[in-house]
N, C-alpha and C. Protein backbone atom coordinates (compact mmCIF):
# COMPACT_ATOMS: atom_id res chain seq x y z
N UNK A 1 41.79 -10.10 5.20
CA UNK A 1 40.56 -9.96 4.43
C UNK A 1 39.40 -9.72 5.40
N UNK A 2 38.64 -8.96 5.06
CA UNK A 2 37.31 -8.64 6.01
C UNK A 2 36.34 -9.14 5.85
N UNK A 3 35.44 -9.79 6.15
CA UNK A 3 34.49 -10.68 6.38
C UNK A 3 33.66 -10.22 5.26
N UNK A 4 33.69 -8.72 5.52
CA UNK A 4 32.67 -7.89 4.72
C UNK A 4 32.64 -8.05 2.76
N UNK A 5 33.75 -8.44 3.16
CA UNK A 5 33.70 -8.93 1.40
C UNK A 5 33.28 -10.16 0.65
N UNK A 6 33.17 -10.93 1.84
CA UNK A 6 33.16 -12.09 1.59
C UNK A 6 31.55 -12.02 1.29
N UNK A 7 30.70 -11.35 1.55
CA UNK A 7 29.69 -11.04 1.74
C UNK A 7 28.73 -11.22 -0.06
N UNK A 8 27.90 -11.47 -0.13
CA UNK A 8 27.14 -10.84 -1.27
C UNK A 8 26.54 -9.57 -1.58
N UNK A 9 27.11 -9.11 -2.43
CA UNK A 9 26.66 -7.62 -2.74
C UNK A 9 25.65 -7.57 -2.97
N UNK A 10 24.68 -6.49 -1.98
CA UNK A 10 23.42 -6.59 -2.51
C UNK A 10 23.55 -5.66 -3.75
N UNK A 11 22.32 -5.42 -5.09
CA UNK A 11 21.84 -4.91 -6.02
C UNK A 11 21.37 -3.45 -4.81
N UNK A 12 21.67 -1.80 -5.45
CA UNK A 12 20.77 -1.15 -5.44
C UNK A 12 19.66 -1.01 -5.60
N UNK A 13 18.52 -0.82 -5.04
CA UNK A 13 17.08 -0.54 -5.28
C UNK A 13 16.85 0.31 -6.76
N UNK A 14 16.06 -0.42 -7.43
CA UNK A 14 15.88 0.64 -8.88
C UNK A 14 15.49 1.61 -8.63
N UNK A 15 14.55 2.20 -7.52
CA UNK A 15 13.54 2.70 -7.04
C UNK A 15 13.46 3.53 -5.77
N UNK A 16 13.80 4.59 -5.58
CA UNK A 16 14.19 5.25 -4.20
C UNK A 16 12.58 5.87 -3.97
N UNK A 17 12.20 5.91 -3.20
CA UNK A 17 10.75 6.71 -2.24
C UNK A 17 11.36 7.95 -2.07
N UNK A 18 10.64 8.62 -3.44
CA UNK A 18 11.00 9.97 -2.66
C UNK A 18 11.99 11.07 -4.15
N UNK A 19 12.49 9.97 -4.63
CA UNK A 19 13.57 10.70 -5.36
C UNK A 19 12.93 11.50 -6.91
N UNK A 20 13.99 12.39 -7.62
CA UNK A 20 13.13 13.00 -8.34
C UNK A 20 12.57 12.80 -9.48
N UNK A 21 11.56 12.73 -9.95
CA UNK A 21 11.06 11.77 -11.13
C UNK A 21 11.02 12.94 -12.38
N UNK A 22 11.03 14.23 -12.19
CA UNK A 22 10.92 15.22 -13.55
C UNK A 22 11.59 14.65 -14.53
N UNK A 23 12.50 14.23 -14.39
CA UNK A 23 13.48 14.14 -15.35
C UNK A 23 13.04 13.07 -16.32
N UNK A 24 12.17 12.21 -15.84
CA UNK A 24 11.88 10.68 -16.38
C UNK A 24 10.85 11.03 -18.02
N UNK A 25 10.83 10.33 -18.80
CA UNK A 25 9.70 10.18 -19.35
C UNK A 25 8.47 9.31 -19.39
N UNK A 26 7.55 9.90 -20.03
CA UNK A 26 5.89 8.80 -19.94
C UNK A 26 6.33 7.35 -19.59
N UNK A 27 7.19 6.93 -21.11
CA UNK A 27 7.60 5.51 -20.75
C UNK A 27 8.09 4.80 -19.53
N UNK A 28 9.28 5.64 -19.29
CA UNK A 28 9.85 5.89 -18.04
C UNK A 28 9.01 5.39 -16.39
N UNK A 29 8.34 6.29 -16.72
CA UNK A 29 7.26 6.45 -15.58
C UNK A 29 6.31 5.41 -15.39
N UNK A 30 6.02 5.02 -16.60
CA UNK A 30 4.87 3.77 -17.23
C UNK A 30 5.33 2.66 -16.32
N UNK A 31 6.78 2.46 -17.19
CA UNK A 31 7.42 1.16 -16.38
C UNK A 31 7.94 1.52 -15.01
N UNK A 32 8.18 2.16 -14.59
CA UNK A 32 8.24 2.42 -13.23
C UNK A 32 7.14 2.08 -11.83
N UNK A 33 6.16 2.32 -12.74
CA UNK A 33 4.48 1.83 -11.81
C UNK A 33 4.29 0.45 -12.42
N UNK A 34 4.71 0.04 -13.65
CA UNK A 34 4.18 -1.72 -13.37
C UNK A 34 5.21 -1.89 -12.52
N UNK A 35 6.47 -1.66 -12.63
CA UNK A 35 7.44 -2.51 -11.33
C UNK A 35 7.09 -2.12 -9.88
N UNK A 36 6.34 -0.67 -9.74
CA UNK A 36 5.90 -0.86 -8.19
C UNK A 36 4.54 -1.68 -7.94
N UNK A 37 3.60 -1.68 -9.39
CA UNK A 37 3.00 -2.70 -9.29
C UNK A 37 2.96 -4.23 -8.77
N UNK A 38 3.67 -4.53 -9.34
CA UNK A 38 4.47 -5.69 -9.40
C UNK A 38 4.90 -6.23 -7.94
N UNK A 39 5.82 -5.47 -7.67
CA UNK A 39 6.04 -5.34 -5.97
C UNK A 39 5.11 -5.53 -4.71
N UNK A 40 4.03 -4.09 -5.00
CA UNK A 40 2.61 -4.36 -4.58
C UNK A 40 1.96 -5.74 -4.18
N UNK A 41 2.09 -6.48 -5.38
CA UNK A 41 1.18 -7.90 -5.67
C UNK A 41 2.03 -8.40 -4.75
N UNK A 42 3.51 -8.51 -4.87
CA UNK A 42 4.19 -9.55 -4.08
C UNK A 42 4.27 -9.67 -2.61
N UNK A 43 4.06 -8.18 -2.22
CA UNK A 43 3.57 -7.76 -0.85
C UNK A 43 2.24 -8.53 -0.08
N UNK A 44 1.46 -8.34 -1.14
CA UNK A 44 -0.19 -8.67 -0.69
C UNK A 44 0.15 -10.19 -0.51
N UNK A 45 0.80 -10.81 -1.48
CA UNK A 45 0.19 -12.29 -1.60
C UNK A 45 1.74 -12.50 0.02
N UNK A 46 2.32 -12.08 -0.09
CA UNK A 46 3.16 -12.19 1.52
C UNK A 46 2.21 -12.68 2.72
N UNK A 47 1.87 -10.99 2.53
CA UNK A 47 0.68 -10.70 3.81
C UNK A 47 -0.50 -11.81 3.73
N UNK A 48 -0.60 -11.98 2.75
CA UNK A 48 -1.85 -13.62 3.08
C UNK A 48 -1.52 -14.00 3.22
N UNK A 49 -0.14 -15.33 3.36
CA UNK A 49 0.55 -16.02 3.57
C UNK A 49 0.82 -15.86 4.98
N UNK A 50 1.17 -15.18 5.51
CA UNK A 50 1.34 -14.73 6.92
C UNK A 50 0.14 -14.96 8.00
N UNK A 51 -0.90 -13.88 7.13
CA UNK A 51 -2.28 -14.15 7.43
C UNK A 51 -2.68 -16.03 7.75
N UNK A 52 -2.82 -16.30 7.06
CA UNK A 52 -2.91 -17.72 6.74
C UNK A 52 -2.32 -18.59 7.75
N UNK A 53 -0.58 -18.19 7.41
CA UNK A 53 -0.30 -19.09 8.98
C UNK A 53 -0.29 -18.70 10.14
N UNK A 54 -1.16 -17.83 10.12
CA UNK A 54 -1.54 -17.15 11.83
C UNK A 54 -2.60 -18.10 12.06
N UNK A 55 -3.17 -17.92 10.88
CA UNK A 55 -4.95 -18.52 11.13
C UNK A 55 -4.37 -19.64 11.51
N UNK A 56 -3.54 -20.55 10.59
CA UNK A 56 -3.77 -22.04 11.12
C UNK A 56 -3.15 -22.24 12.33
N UNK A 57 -1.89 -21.29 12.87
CA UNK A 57 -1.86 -21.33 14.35
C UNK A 57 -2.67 -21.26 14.80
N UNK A 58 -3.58 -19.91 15.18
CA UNK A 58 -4.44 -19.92 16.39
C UNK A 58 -5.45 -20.92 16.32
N UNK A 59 -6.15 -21.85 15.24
CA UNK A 59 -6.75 -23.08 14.92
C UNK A 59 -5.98 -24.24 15.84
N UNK A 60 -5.18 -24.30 15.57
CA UNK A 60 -4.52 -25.38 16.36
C UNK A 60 -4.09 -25.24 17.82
N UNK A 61 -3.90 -23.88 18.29
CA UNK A 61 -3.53 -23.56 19.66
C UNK A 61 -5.14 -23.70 20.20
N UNK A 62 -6.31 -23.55 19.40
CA UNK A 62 -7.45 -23.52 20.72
C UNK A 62 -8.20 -24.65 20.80
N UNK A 63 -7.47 -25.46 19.85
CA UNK A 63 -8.23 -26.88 20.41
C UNK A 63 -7.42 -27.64 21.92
């Protein structure tokens, strides 16, 4: 048995960068931008978080 199975399958991305959207409709498309929406937000509030514990590192490294 190969290790590789033992593995968890990741899920495909709903969402490829790049791929072709003609085909989609309004709706389609609609929900397609709240879920990159969506994503977006989860990104930002990351990046503060990160932000954040930088700050409180370098706070504590210069005392």
């Amino acid at each position: 048995m190969d290790l590789d199975d033992l593995a968890p399958r990741k899920k495909p991305p709903q969402i490829q960068p790049g791929e072709d959207i003609s085909a989609l409709s309004a709706h389609e498309l609609e929900a397609r931008i709240a879920l990159l929406e969506e994503e977006i937000a989860r990104c930002r509030k990351a990046i503060e978080a990160r932000r954040a514990t930088k700050s409180a590192a370098e706070n504590f490294f210069k005392r």
